[in-house]
Structure formats: C-alpha cells, structure tokens
Protein backbone atom coordinates (compact mmCIF):
# COMPACT_ATOMS: atom_id res chain seq x y z
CA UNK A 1 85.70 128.95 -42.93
CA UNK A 2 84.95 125.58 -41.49
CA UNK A 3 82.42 124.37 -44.48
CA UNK A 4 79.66 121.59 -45.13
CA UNK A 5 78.09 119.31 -47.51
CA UNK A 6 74.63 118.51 -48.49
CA UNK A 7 74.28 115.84 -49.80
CA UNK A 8 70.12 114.60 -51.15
CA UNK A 9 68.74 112.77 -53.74
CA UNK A 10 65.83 113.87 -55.56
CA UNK A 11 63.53 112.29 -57.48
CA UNK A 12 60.04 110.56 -56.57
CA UNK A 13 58.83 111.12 -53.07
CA UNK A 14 59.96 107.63 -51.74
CA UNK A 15 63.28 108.02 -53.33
CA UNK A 16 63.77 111.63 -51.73
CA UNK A 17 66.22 111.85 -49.12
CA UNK A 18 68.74 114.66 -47.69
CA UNK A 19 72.12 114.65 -45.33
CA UNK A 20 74.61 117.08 -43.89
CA UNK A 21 78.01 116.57 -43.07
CA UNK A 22 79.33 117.73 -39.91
CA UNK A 23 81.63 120.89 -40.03
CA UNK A 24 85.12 120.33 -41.88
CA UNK A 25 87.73 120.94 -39.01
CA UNK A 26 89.57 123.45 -41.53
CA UNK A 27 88.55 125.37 -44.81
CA UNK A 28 91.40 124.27 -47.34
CA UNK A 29 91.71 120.76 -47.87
CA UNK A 30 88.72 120.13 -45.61
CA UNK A 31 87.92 116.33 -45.63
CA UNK A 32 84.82 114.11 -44.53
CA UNK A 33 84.86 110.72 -43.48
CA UNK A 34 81.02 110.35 -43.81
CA UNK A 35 78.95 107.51 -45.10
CA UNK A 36 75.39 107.81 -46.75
CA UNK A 37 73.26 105.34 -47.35
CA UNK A 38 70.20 106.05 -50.27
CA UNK A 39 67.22 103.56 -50.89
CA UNK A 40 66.07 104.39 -54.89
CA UNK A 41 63.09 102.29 -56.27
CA UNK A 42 63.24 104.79 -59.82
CA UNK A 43 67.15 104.93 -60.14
CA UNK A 44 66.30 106.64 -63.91
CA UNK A 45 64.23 110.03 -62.48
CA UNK A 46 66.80 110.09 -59.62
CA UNK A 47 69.54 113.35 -59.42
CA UNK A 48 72.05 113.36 -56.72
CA UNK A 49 73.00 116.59 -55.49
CA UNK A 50 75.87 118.10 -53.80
CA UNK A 51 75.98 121.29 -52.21
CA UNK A 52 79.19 122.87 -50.35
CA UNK A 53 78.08 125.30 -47.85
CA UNK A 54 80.56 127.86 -45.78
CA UNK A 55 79.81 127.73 -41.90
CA UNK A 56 76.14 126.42 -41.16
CA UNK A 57 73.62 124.64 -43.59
CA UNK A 58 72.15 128.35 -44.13
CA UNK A 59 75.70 129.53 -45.05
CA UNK A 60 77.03 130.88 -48.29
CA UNK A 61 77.31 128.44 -51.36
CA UNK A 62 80.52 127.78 -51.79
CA UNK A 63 80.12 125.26 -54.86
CA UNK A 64 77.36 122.29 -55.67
CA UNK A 65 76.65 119.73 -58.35
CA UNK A 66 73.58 117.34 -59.37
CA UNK A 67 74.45 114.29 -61.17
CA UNK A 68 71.70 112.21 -62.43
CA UNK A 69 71.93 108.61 -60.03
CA UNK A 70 72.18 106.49 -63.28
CA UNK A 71 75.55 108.15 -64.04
CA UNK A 72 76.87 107.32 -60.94
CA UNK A 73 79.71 104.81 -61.03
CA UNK A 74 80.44 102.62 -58.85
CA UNK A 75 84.32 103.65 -57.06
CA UNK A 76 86.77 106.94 -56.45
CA UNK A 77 85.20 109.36 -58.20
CA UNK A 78 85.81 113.39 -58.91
CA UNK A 79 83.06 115.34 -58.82
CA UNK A 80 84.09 118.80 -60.66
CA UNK A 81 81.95 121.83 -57.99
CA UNK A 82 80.30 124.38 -59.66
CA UNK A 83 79.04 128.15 -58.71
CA UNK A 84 76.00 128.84 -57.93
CA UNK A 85 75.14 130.16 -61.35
CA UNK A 86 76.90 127.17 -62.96
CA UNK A 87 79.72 128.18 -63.98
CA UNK A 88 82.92 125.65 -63.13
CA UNK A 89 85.15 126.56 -60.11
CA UNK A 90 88.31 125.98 -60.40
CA UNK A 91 90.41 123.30 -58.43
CA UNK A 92 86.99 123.10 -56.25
CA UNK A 93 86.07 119.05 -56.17
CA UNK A 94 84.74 116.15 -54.12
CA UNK A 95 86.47 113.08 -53.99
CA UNK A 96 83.89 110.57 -53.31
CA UNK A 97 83.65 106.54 -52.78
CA UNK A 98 80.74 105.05 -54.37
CA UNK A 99 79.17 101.83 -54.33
CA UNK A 100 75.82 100.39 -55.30
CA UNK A 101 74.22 97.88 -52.17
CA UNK A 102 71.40 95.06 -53.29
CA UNK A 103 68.63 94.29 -51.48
C-alpha cells in the first residue's frame, strides 16, 4: 500500500486547519518530506491530530494520534500510532520535526 497522512489541528474555528500528505512512494518505511505550517491564537484548547491512511484520504486507517498542541515540543519527536479503537500498534510511529514560529 502506498499510504497517507492527515495531519489538522482542532480547536476553535480560527485555529482549525487540515493537510494531506502526498502518497508515500512505498508502504514499509514510507517517508514524507512535508512541511506544515499552523496559525493557533488558543494554543491551550488546541489538539493536533494525526491520521495514517492506506491508499487515498478515504482509505483504511492504518494508525492515528491527537496530541494536545501545548504538549508539543519543540524538535525530533516520536509520535507512538495507535488503532483506530486506541489501542497501541506496535513499531507503527511518526518521526516528526517540530518547531514553534513567532509572529
């Protein structure tokens, strides 16, 4: 499968905000070299979600996680995927780059 990511933050409506990836290349070890930029104005109701998707943006999940925005650290970070129902998947994770922009 040649997944995708999903990648929004919720929170109020002028903090909302969604992107997709383009198609990995290859299923196992797929990688993304994709940048996101997010504008917050209530960085303490925000949630960051993550959702892995096999094929198209209406494809199966194939793992997802929602961090609240105020945990986010600035840096590498892991982010551990998790099933559908929650449960944690294992060796399934994001390596992610992230860094906080003033105005």
């Amino acid at each position: 499968s040649r997944p995708l990511i999903q990648v929004a933050l919720h929170g109020i409506s002028a903090d909302c905000k969604s992107f997709e990836t383009k198609q990995a290349k290859q299923g196992f070890k797929a990688s993304w070299s994709e940048s996101f930029t997010f504008t917050t104005h209530f960085t303490e109701l925000a949630l960051l979600s993550f959702v892995v998707r096999n094929e198209s943006s209406t494809g199966a999940v194939a793992g997802q996680k929602v961090i609240p925005l105020d945990a986010v650290r600035p840096g590498y970070r892991v982010i551990p995927l998790l099933s559908e129902d929650c449960t944690p998947l294992d060796h399934s994770f994001l390596f992610c780059h992230f860094q906080w922009l003033s105005k």
